[in-house]
C-alpha atoms as a PDB file:
ATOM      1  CA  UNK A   1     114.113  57.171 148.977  1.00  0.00           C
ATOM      2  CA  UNK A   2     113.984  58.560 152.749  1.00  0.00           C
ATOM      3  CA  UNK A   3     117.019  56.966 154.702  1.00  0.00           C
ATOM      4  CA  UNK A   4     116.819  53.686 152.666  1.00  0.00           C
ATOM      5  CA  UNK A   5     120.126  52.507 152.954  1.00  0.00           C
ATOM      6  CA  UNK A   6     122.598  49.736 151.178  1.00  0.00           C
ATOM      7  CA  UNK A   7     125.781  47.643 152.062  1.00  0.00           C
ATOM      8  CA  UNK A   8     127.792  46.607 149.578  1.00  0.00           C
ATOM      9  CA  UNK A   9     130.310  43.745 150.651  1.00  0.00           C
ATOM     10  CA  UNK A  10     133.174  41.656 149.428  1.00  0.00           C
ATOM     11  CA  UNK A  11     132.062  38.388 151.626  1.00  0.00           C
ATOM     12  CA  UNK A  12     130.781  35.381 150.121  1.00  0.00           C
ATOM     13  CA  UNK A  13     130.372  33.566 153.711  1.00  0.00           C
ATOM     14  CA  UNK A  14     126.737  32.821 152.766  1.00  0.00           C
ATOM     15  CA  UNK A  15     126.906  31.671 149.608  1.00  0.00           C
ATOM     16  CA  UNK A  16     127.027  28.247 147.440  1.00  0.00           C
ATOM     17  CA  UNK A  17     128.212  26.845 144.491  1.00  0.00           C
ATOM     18  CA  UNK A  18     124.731  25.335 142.535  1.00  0.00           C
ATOM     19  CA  UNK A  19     126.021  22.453 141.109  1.00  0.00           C
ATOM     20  CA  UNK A  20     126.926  21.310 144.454  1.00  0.00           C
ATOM     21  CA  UNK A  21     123.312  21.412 145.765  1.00  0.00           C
ATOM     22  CA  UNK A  22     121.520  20.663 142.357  1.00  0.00           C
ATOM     23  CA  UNK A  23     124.068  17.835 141.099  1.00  0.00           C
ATOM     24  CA  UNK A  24     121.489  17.466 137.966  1.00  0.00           C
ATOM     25  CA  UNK A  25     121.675  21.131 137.133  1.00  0.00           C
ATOM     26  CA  UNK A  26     122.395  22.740 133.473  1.00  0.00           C
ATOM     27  CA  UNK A  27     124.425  26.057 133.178  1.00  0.00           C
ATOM     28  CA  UNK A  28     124.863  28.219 130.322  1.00  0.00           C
ATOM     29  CA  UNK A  29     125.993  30.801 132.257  1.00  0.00           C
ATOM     30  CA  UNK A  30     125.574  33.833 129.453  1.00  0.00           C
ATOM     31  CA  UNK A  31     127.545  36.520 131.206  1.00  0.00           C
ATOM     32  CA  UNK A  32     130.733  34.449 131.132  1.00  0.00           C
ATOM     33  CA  UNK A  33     130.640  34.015 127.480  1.00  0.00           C
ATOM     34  CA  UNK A  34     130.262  37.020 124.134  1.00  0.00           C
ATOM     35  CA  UNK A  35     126.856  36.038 123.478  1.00  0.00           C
ATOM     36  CA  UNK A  36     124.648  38.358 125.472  1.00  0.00           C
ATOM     37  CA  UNK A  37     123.127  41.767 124.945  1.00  0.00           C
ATOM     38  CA  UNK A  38     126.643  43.563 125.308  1.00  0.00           C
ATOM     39  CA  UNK A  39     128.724  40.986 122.841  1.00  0.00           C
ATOM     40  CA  UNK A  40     131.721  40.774 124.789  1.00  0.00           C
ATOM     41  CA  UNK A  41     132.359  38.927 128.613  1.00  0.00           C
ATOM     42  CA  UNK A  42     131.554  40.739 131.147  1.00  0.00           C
ATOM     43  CA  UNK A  43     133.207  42.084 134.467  1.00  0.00           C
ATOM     44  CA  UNK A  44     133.450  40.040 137.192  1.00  0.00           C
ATOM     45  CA  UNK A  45     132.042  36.230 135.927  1.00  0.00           C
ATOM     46  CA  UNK A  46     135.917  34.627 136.381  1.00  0.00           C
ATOM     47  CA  UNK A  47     134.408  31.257 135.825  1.00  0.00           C
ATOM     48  CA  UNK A  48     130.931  29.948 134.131  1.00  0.00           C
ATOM     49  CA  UNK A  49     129.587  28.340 137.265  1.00  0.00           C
ATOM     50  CA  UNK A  50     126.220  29.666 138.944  1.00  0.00           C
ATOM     51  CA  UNK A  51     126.778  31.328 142.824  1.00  0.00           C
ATOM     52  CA  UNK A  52     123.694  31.651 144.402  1.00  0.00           C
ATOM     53  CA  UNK A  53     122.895  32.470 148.642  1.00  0.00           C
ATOM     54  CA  UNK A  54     122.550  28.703 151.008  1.00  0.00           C
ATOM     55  CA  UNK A  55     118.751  29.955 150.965  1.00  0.00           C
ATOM     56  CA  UNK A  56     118.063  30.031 147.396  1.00  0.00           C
ATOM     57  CA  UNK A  57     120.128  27.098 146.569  1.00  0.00           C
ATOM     58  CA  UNK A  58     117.875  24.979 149.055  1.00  0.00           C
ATOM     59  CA  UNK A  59     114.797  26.739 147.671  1.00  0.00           C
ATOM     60  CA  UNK A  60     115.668  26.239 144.221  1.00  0.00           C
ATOM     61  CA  UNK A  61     116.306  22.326 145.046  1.00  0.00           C
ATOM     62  CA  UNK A  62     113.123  21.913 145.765  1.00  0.00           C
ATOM     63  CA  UNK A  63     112.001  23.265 142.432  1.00  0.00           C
ATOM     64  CA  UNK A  64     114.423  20.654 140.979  1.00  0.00           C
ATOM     65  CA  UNK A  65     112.624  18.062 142.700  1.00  0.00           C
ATOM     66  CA  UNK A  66     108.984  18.863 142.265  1.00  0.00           C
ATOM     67  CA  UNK A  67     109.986  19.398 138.372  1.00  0.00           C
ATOM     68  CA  UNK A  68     112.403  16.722 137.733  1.00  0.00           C
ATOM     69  CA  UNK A  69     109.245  14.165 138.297  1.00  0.00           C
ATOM     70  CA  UNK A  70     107.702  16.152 135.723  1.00  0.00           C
ATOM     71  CA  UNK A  71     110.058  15.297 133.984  1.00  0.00           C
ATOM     72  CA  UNK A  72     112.146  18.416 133.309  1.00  0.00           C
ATOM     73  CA  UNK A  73     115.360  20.005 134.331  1.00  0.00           C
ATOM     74  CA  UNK A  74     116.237  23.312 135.577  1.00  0.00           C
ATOM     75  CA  UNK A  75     118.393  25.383 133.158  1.00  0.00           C
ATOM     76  CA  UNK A  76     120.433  28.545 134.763  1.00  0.00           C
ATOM     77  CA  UNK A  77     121.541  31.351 132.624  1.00  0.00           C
ATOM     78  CA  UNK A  78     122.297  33.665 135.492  1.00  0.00           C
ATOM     79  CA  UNK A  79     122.374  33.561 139.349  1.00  0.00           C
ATOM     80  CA  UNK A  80     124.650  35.641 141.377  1.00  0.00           C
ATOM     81  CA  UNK A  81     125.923  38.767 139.530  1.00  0.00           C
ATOM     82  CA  UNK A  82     128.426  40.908 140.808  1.00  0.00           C
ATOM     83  CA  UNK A  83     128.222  44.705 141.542  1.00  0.00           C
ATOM     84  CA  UNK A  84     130.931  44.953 139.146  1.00  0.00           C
ATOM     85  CA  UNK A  85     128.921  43.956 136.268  1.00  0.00           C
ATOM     86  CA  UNK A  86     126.173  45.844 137.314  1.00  0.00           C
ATOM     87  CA  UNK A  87     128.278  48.906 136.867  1.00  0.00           C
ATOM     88  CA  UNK A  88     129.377  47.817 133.407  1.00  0.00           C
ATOM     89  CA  UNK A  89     125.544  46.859 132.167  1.00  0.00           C
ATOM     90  CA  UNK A  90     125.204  50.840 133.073  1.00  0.00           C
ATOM     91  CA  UNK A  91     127.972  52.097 131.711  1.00  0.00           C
ATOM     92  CA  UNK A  92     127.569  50.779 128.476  1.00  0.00           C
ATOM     93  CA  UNK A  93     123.853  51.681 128.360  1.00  0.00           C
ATOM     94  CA  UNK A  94     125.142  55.229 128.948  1.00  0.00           C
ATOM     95  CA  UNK A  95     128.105  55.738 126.836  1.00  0.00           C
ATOM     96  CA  UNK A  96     128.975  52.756 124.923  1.00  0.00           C
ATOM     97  CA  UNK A  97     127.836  53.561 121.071  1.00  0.00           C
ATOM     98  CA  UNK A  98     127.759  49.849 120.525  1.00  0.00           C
ATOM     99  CA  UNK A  99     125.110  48.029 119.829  1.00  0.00           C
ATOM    100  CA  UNK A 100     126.151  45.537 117.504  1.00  0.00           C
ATOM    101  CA  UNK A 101     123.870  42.591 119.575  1.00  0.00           C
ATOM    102  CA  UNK A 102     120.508  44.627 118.947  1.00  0.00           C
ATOM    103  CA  UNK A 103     118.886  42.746 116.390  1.00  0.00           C
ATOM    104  CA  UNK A 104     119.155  39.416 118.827  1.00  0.00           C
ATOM    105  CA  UNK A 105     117.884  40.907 122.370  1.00  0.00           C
ATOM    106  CA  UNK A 106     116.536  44.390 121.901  1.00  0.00           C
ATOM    107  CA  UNK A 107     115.892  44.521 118.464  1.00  0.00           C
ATOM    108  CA  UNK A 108     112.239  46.907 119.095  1.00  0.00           C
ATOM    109  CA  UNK A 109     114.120  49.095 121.949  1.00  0.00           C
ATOM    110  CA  UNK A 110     116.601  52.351 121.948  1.00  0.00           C
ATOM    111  CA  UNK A 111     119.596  51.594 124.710  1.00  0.00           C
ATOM    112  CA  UNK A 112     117.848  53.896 127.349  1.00  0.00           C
ATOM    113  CA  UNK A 113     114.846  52.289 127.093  1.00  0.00           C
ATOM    114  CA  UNK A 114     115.924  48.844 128.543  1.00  0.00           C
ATOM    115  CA  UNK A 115     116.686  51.134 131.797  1.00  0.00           C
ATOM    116  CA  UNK A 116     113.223  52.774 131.408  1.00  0.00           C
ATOM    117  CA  UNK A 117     111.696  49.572 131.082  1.00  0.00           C
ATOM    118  CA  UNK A 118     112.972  47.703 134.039  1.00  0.00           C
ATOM    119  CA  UNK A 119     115.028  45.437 131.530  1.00  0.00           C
ATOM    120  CA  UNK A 120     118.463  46.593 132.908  1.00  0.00           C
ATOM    121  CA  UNK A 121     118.959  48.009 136.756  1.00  0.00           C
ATOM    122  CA  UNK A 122     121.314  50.464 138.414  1.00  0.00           C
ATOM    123  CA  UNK A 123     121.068  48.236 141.030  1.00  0.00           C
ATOM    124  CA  UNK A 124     120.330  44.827 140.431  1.00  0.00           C
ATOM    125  CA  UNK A 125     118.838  42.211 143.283  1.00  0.00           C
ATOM    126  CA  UNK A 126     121.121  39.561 141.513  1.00  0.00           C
ATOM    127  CA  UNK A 127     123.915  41.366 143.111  1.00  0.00           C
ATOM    128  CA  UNK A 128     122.430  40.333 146.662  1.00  0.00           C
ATOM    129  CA  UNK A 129     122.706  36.986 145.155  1.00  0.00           C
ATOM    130  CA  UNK A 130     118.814  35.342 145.863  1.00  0.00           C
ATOM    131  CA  UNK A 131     118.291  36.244 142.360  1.00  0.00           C
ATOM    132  CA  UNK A 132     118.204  33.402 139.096  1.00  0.00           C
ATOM    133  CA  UNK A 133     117.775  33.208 135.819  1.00  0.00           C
ATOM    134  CA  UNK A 134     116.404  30.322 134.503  1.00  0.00           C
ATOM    135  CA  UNK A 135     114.652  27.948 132.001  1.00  0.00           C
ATOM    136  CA  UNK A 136     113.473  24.347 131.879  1.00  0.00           C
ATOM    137  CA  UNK A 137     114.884  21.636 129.868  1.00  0.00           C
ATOM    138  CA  UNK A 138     112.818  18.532 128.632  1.00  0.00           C
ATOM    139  CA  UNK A 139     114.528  15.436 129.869  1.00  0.00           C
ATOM    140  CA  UNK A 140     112.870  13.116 126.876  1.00  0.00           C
ATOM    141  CA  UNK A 141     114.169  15.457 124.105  1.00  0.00           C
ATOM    142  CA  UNK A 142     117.228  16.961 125.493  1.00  0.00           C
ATOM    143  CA  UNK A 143     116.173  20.753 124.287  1.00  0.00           C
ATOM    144  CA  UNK A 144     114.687  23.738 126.622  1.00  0.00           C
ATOM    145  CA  UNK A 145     111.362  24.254 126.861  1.00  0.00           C
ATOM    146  CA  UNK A 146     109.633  26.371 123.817  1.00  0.00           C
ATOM    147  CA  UNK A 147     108.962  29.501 125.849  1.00  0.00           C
ATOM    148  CA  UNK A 148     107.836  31.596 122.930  1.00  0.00           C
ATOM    149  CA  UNK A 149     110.929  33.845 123.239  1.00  0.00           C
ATOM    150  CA  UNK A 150     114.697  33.245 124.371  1.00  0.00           C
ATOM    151  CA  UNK A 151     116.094  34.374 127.488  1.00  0.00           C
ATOM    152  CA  UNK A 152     117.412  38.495 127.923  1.00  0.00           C
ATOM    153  CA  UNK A 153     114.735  39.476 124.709  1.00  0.00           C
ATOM    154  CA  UNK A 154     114.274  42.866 126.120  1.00  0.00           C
ATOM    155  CA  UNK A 155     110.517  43.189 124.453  1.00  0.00           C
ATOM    156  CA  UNK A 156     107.181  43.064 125.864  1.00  0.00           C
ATOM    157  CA  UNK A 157     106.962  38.976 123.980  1.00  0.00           C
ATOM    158  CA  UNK A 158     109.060  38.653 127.485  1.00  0.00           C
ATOM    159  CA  UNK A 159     106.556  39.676 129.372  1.00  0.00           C
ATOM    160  CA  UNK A 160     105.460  36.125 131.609  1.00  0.00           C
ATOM    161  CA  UNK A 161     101.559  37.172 130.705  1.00  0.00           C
ATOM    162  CA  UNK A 162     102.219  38.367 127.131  1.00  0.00           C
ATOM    163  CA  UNK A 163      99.738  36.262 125.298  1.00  0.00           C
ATOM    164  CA  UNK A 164     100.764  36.404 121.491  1.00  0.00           C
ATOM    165  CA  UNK A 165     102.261  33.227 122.018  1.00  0.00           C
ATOM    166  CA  UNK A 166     100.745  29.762 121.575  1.00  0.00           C
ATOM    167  CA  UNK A 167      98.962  28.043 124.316  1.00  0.00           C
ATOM    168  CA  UNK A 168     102.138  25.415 124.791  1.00  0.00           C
ATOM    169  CA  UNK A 169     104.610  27.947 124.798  1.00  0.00           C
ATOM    170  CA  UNK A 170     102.233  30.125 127.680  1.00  0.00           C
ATOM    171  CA  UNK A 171     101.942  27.139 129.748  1.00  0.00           C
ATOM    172  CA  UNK A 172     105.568  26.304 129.836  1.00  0.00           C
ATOM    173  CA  UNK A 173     106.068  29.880 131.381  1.00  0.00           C
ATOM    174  CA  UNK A 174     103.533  28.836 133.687  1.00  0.00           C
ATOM    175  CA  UNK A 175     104.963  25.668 134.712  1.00  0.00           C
ATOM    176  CA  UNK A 176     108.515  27.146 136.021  1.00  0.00           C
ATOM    177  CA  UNK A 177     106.695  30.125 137.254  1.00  0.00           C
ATOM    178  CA  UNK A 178     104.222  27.921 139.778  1.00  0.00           C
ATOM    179  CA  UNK A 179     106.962  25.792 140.984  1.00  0.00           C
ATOM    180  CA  UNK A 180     109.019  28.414 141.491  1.00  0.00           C
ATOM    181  CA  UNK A 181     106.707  30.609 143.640  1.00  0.00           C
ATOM    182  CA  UNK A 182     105.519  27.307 145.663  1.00  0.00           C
ATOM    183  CA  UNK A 183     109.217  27.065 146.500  1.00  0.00           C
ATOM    184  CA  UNK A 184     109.272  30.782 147.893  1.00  0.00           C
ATOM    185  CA  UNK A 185     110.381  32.912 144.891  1.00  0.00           C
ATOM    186  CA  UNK A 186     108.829  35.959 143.318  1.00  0.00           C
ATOM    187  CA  UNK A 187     108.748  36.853 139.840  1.00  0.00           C
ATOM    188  CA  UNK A 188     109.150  40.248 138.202  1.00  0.00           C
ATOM    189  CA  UNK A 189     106.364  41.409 135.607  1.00  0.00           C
ATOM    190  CA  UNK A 190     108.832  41.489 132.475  1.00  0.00           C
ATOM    191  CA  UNK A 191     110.833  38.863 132.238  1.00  0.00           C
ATOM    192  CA  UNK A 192     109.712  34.784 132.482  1.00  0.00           C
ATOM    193  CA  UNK A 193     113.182  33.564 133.473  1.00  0.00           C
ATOM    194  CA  UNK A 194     113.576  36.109 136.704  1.00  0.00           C
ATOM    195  CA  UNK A 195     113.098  35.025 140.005  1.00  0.00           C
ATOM    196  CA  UNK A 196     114.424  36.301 143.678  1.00  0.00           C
ATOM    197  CA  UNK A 197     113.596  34.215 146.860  1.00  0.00           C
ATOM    198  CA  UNK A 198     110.921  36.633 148.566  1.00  0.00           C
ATOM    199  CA  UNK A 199     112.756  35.880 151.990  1.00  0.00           C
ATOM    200  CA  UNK A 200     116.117  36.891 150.923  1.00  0.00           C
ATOM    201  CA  UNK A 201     118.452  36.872 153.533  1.00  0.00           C
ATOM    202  CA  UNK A 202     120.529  39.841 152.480  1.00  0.00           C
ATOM    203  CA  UNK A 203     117.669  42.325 151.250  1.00  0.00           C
ATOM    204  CA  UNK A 204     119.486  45.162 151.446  1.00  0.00           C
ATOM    205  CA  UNK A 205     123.152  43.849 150.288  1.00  0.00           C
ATOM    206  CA  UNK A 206     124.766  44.072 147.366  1.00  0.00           C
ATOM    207  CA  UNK A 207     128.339  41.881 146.643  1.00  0.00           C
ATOM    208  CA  UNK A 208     130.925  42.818 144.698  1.00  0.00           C
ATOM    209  CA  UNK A 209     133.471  39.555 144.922  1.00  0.00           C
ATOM    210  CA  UNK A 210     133.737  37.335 141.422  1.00  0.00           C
ATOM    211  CA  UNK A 211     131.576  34.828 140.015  1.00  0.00           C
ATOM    212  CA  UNK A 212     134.533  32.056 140.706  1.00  0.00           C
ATOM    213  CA  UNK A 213     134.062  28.581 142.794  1.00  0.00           C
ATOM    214  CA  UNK A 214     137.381  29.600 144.610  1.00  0.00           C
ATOM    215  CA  UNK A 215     135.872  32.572 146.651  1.00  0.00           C
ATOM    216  CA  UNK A 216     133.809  30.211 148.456  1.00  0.00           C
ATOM    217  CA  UNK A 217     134.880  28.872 151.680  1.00  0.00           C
ATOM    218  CA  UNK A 218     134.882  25.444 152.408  1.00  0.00           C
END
């Protein structure tokens, strides 16, 4: 690692409620509710609202414009994650015995193997919050896009280039992927629904205050 170095930080100076720059945005924002890979709410997500840096909101706005004349919707599962719930994703891959939520998003996979597989980080770049995770919705039918497998599957079917999925299902992947790296955001190699802005003003930052609306200053 050399001298590689990290802040971690309690300010949230630099960062944005979603909604308020993406009016027409869905959240489902997982980590506020029981059903995710853990089972119960985690650390830190105070309300079920998506936090994200002023640089990926206005990045991700775009997205929401170029797609919305597709005719589709952005969907956010996850944006800013505090270092707080990093901490408990680890701890419970560690020591917690429970895994009563493995047959719905790591049904193939031991517990140390999501950390093995890049599926779970120590440190996470959500927690330098330029990070989302996201899906698209089709405006004429109301339902997310058939992506050939849901959002946190920790499995290679996640992979975005995992082809033993139809050709519809393959090309929705491809859809949000394009936009979103035309807008200035990289993706990760395996999962379809993780992005992080490759200009991220706060590369090597991590924050530790709530997910909560009221942390923001006005």
């Amino acid at each position: 690692m050399g001298n590689y170095k990290t802040d971690i930080t309690n300010n949230p100076s630099g960062f944005v409620l979603l909604s308020e720059y993406i009016p027409d945005i869905i959240q489902e924002i997982r980590y506020h509710s029981t059903y995710n890979f853990i089972g119960n709410k985690i650390d830190g997500y105070e309300e079920p609202c998506a936090l994200l840096t002023i640089e990926a909101a206005r990045a991700l706005k775009e997205v929401s414009n170029e797609l919305m004349v597709q005719g589709f919707r952005l969907k956010v599962f996850d944006a800013y994650r505090p270092a707080c719930a990093v901490k408990q994703f680890v701890i419970w891959g560690i020591e917690d015995q429970d895994i009563r939520m493995k047959q719905y998003f790591y049904p193939g996979l031991e517990k140390h193997e999501l950390f093995e597989k890049g599926y779970i980080a120590k440190q996470s770049s959500h927690s330098r919050g330029s990070t989302v995770d996201l899906t698209l919705l089709d405006m004429k039918t109301g339902k997310e896009l058939d992506m050939g497998g849901p959002f946190d599957l920790f499995s290679e079917v996640s992979h975005p280039d995992y082809r033993g999925i139809t050709d519809e299902q393959y090309n929705n992947r491809m859809t949000l992927r394009r936009a979103m790296i035309r807008s200035g955001f990289e993706p990760i190699d395996c999962e379809w629904w993780h992005f992080t802005l490759k200009d991220e003003p706060y590369p090597d930052t991590y924050f530790k205050f709530p997910v909560s609306s009221k942390y923001l200053k006005k």
